[in-house]
PDB file of N, CA and C in Angstrom:
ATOM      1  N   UNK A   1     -45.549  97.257  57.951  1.00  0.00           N
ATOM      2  CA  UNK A   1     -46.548  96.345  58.482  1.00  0.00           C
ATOM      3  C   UNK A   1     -46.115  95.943  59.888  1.00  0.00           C
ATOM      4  N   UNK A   2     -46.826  96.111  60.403  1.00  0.00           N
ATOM      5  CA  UNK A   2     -46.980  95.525  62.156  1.00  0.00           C
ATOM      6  C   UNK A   2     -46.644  94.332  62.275  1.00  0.00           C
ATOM      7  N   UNK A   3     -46.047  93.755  63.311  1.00  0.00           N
ATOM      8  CA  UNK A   3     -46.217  92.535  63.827  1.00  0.00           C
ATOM      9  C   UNK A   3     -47.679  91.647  64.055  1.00  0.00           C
ATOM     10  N   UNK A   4     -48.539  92.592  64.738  1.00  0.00           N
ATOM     11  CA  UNK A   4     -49.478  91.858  64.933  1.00  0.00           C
ATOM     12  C   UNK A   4     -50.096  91.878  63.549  1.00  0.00           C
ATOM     13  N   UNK A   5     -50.483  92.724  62.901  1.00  0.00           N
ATOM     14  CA  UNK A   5     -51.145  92.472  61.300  1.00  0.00           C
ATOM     15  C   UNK A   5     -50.502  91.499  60.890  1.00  0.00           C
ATOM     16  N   UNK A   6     -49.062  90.904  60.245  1.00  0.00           N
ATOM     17  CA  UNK A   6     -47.987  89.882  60.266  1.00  0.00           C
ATOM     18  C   UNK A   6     -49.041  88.934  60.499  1.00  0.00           C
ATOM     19  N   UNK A   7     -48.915  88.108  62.037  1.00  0.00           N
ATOM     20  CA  UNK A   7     -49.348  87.416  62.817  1.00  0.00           C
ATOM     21  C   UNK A   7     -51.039  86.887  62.078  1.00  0.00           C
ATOM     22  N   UNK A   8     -51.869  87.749  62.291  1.00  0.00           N
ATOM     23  CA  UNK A   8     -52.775  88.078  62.147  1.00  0.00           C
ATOM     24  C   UNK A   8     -53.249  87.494  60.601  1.00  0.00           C
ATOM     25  N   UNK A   9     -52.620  87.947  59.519  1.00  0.00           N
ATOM     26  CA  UNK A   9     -52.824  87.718  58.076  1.00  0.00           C
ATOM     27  C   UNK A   9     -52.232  86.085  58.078  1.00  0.00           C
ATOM     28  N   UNK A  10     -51.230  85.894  58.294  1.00  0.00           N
ATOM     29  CA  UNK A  10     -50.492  84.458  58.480  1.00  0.00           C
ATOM     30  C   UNK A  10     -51.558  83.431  59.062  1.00  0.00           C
ATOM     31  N   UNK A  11     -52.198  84.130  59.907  1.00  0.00           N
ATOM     32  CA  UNK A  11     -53.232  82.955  60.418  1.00  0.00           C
ATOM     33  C   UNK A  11     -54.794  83.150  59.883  1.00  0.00           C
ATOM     34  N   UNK A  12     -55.131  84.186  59.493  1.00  0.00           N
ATOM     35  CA  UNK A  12     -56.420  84.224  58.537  1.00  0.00           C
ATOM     36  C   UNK A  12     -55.396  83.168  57.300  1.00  0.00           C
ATOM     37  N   UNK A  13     -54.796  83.119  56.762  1.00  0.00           N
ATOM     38  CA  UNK A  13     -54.171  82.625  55.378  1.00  0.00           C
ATOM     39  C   UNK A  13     -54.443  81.242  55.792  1.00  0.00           C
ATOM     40  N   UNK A  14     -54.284  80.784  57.050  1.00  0.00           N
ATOM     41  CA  UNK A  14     -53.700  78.870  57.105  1.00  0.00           C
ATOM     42  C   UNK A  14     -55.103  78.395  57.552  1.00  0.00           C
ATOM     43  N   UNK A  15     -56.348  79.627  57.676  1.00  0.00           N
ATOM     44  CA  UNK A  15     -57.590  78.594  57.610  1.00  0.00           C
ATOM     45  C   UNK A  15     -58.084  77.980  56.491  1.00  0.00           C
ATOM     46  N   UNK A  16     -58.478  76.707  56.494  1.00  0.00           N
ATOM     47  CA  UNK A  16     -59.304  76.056  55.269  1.00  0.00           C
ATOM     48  C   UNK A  16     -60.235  77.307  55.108  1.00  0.00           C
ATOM     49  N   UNK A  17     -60.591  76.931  53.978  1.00  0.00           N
ATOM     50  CA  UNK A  17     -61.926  77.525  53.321  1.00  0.00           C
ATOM     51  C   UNK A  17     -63.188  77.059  53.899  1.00  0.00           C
ATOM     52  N   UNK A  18     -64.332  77.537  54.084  1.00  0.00           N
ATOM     53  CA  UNK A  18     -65.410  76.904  54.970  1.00  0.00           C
ATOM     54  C   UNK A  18     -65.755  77.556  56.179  1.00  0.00           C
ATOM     55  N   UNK A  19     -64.604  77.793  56.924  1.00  0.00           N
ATOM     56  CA  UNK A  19     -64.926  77.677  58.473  1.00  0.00           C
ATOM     57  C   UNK A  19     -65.178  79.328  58.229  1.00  0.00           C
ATOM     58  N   UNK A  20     -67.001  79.685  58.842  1.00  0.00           N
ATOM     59  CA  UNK A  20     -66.929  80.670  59.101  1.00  0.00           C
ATOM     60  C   UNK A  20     -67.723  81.413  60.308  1.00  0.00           C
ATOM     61  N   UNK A  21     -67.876  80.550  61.647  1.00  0.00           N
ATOM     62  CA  UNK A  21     -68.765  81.054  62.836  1.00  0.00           C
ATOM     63  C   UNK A  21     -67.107  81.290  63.027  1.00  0.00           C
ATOM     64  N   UNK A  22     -67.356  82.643  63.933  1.00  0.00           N
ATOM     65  CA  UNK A  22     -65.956  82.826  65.168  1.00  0.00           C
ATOM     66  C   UNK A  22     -65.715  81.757  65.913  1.00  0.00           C
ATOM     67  N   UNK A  23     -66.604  81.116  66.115  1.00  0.00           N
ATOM     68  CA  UNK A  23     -66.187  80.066  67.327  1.00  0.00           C
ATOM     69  C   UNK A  23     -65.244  78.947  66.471  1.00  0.00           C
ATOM     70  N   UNK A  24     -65.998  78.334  65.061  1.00  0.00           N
ATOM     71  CA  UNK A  24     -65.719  77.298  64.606  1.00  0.00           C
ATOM     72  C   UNK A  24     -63.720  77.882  64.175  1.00  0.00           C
ATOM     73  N   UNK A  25     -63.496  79.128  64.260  1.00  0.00           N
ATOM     74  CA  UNK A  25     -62.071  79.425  63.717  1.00  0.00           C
ATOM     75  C   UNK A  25     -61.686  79.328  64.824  1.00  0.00           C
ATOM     76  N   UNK A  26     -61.773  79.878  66.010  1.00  0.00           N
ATOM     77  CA  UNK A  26     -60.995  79.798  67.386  1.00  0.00           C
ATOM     78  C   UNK A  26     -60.886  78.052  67.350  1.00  0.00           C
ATOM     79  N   UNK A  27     -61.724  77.733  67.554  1.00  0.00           N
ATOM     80  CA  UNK A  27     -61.481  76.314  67.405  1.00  0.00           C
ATOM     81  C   UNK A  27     -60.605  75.618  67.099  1.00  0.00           C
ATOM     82  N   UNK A  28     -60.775  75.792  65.836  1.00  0.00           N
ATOM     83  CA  UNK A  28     -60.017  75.423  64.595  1.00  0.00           C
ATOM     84  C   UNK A  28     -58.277  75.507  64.765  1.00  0.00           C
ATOM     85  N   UNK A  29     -58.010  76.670  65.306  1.00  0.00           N
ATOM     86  CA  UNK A  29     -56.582  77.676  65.430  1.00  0.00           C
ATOM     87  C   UNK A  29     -56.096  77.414  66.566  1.00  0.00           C
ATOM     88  N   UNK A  30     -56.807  76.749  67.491  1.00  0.00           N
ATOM     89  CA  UNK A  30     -56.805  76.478  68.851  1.00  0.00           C
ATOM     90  C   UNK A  30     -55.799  74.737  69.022  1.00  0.00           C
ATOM     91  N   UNK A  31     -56.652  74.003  67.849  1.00  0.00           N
ATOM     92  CA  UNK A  31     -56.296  72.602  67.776  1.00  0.00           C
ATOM     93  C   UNK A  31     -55.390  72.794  66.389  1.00  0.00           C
ATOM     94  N   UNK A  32     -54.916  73.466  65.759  1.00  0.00           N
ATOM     95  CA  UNK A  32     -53.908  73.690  65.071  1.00  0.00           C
ATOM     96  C   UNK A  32     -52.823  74.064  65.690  1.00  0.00           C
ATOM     97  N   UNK A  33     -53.246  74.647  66.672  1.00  0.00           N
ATOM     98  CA  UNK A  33     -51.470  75.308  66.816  1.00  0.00           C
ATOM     99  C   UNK A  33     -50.999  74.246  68.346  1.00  0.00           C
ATOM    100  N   UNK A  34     -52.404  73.365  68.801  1.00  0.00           N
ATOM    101  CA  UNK A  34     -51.673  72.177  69.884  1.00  0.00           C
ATOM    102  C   UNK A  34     -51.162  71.015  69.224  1.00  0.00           C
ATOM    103  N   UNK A  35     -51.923  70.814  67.881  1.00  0.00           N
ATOM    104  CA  UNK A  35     -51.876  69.351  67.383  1.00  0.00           C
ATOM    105  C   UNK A  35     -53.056  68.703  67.765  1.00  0.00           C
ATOM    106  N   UNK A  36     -53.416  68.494  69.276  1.00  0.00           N
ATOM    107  CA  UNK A  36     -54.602  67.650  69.710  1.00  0.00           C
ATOM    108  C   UNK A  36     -55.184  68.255  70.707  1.00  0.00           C
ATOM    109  N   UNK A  37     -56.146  68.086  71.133  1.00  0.00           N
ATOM    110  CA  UNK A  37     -56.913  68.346  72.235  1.00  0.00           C
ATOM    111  C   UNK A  37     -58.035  67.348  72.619  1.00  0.00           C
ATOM    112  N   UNK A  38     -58.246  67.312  74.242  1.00  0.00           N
ATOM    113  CA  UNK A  38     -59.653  66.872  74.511  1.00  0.00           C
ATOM    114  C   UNK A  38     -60.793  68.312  74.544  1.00  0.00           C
ATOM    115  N   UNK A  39     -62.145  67.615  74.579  1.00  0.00           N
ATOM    116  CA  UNK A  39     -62.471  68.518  74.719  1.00  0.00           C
ATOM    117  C   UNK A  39     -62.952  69.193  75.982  1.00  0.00           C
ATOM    118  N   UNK A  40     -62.052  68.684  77.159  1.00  0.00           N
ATOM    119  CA  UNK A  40     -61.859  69.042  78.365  1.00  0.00           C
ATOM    120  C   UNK A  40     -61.148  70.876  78.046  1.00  0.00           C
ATOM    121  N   UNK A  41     -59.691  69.900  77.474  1.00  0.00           N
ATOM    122  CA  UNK A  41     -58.618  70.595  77.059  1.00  0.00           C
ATOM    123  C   UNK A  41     -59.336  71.996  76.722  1.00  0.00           C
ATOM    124  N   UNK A  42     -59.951  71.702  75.635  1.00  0.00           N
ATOM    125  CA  UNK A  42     -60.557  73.134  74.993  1.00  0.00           C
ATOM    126  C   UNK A  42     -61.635  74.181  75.668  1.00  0.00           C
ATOM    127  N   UNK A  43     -62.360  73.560  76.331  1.00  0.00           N
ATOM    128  CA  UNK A  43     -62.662  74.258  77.087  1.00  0.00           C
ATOM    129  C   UNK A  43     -62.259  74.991  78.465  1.00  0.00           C
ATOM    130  N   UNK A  44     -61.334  74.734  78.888  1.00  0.00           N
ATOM    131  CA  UNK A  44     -60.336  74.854  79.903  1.00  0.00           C
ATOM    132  C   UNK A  44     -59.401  76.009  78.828  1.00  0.00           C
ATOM    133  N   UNK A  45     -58.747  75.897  77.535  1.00  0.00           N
ATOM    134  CA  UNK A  45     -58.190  77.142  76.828  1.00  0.00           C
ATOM    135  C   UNK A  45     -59.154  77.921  76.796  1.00  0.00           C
ATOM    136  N   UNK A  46     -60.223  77.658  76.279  1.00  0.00           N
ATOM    137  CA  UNK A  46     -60.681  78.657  74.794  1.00  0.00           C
ATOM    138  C   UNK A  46     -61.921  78.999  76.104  1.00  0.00           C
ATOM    139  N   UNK A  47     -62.368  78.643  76.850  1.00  0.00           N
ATOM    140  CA  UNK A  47     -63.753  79.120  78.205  1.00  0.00           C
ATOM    141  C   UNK A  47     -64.854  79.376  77.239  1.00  0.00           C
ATOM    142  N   UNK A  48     -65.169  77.970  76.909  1.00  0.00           N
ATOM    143  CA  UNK A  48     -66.703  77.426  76.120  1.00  0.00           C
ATOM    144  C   UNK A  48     -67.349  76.646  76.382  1.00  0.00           C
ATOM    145  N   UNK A  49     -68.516  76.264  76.645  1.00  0.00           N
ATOM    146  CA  UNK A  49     -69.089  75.779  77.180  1.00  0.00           C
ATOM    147  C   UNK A  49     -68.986  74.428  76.186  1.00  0.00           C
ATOM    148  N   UNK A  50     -68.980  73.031  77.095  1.00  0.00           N
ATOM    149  CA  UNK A  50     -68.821  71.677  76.529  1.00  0.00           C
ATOM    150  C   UNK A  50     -69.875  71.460  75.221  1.00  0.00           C
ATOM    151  N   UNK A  51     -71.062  72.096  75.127  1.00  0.00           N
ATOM    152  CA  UNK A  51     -72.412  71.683  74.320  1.00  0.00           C
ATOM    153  C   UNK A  51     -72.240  72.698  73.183  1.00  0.00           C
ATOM    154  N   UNK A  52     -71.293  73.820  73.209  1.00  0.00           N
ATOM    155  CA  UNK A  52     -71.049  74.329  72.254  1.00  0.00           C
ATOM    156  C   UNK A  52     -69.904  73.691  71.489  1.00  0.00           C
ATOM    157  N   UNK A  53     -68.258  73.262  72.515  1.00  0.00           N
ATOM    158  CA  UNK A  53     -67.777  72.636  71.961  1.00  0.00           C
ATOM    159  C   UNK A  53     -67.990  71.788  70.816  1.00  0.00           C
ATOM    160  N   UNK A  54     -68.962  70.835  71.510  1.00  0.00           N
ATOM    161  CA  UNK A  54     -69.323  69.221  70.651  1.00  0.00           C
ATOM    162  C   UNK A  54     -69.877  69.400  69.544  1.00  0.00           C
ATOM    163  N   UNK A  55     -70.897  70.425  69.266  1.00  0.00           N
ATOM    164  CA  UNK A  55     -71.694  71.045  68.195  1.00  0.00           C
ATOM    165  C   UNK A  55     -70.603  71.278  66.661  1.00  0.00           C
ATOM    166  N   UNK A  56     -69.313  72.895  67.900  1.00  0.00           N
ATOM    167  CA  UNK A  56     -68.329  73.408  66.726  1.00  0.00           C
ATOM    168  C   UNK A  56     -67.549  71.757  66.336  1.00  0.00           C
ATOM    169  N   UNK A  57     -67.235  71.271  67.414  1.00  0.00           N
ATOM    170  CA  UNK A  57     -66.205  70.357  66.881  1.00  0.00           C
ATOM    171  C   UNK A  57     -67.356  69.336  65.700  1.00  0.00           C
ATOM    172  N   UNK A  58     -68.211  68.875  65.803  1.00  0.00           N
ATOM    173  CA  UNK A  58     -69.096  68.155  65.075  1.00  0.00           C
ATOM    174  C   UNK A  58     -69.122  68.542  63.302  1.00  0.00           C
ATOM    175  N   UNK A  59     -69.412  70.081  63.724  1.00  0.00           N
ATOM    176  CA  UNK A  59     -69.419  70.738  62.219  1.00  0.00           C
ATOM    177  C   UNK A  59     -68.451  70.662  61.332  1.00  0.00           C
ATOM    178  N   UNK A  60     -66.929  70.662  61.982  1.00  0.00           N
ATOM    179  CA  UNK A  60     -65.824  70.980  61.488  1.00  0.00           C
ATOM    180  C   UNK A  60     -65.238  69.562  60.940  1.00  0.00           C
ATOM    181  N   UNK A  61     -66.171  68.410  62.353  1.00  0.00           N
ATOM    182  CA  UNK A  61     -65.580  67.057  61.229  1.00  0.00           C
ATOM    183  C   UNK A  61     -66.120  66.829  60.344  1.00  0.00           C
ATOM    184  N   UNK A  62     -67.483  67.301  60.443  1.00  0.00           N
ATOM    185  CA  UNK A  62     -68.674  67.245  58.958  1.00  0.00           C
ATOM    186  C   UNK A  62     -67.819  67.244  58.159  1.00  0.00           C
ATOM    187  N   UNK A  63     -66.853  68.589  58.129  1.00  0.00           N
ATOM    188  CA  UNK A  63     -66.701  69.411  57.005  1.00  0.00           C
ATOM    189  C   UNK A  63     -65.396  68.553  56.425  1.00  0.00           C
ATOM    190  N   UNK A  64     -64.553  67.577  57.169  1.00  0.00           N
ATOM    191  CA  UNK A  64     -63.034  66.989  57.031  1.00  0.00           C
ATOM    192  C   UNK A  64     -61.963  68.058  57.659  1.00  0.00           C
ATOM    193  N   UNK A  65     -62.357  68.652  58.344  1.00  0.00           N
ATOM    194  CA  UNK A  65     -61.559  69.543  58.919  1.00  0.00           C
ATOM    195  C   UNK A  65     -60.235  69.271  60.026  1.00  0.00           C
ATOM    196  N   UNK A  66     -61.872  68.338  61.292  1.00  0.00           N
ATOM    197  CA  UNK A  66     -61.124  67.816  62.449  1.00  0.00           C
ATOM    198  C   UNK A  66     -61.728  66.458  62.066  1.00  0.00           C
ATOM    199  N   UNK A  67     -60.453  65.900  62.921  1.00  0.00           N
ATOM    200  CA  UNK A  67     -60.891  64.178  62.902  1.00  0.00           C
ATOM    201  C   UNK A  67     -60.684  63.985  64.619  1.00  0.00           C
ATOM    202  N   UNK A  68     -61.752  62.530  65.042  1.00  0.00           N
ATOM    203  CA  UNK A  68     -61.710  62.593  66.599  1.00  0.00           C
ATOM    204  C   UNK A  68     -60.823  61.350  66.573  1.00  0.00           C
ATOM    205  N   UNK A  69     -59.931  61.001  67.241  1.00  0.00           N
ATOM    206  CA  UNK A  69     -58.596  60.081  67.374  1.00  0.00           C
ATOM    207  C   UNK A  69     -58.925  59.537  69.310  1.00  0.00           C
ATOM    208  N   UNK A  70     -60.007  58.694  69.338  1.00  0.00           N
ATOM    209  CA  UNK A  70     -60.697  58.289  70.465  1.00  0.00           C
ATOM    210  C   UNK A  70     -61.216  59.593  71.069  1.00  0.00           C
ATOM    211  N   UNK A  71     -60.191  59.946  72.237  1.00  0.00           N
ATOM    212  CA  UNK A  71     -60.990  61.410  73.148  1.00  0.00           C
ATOM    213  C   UNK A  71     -60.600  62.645  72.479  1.00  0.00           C
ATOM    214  N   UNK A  72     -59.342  62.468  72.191  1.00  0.00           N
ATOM    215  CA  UNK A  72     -58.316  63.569  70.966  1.00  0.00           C
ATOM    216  C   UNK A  72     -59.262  64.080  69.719  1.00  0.00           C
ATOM    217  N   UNK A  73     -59.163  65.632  69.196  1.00  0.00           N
ATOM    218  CA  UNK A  73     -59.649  65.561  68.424  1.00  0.00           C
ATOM    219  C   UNK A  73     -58.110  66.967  68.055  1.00  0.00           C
ATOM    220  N   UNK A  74     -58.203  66.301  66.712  1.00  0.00           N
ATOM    221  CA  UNK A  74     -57.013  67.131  65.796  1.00  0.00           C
ATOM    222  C   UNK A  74     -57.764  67.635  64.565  1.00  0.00           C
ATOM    223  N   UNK A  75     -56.387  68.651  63.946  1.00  0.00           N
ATOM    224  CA  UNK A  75     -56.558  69.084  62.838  1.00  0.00           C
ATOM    225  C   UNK A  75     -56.542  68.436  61.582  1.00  0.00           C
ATOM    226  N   UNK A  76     -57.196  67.964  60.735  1.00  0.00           N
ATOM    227  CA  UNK A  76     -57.071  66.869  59.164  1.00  0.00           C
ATOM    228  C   UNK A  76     -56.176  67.728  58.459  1.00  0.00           C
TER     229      UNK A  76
END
């Protein structure tokens, strides 16, 4: 087995159950592996537009996923 397959399976494994637009996992994997982000922050990593941001991030707190910690929004 490859490194990147490795890599790859390890991080399909540590998503919750649920999350399934591409965006909402980049997301997701994005503010997992910082701890926190604004959503300046994230769009400045991940090059998404702010109105998509607010939407993915919205869904994902729906879901108990992310929680918003004033401007910060982390992984639950």
């Amino acid at each position: 087995m490859s490194l990147a397959t490795s890599v790859q399976e390890t991080r399909t494994e540590s998503l919750p159950e649920g999350i399934e637009s591409p965006t909402a996992k980049l997301v997701y994997l994005a503010l997992d592996a910082n701890g926190t982000a604004t959503v300046d922050e994230l769009r400045n990593t991940l090059d998404l537009q702010k109105l998509v941001l607010f939407e993915t991030l919205g869904t994902l707190e729906s879901k108990g996923l992310v929680a918003a910690d004033g401007r910060y929004y982390l992984t639950t």
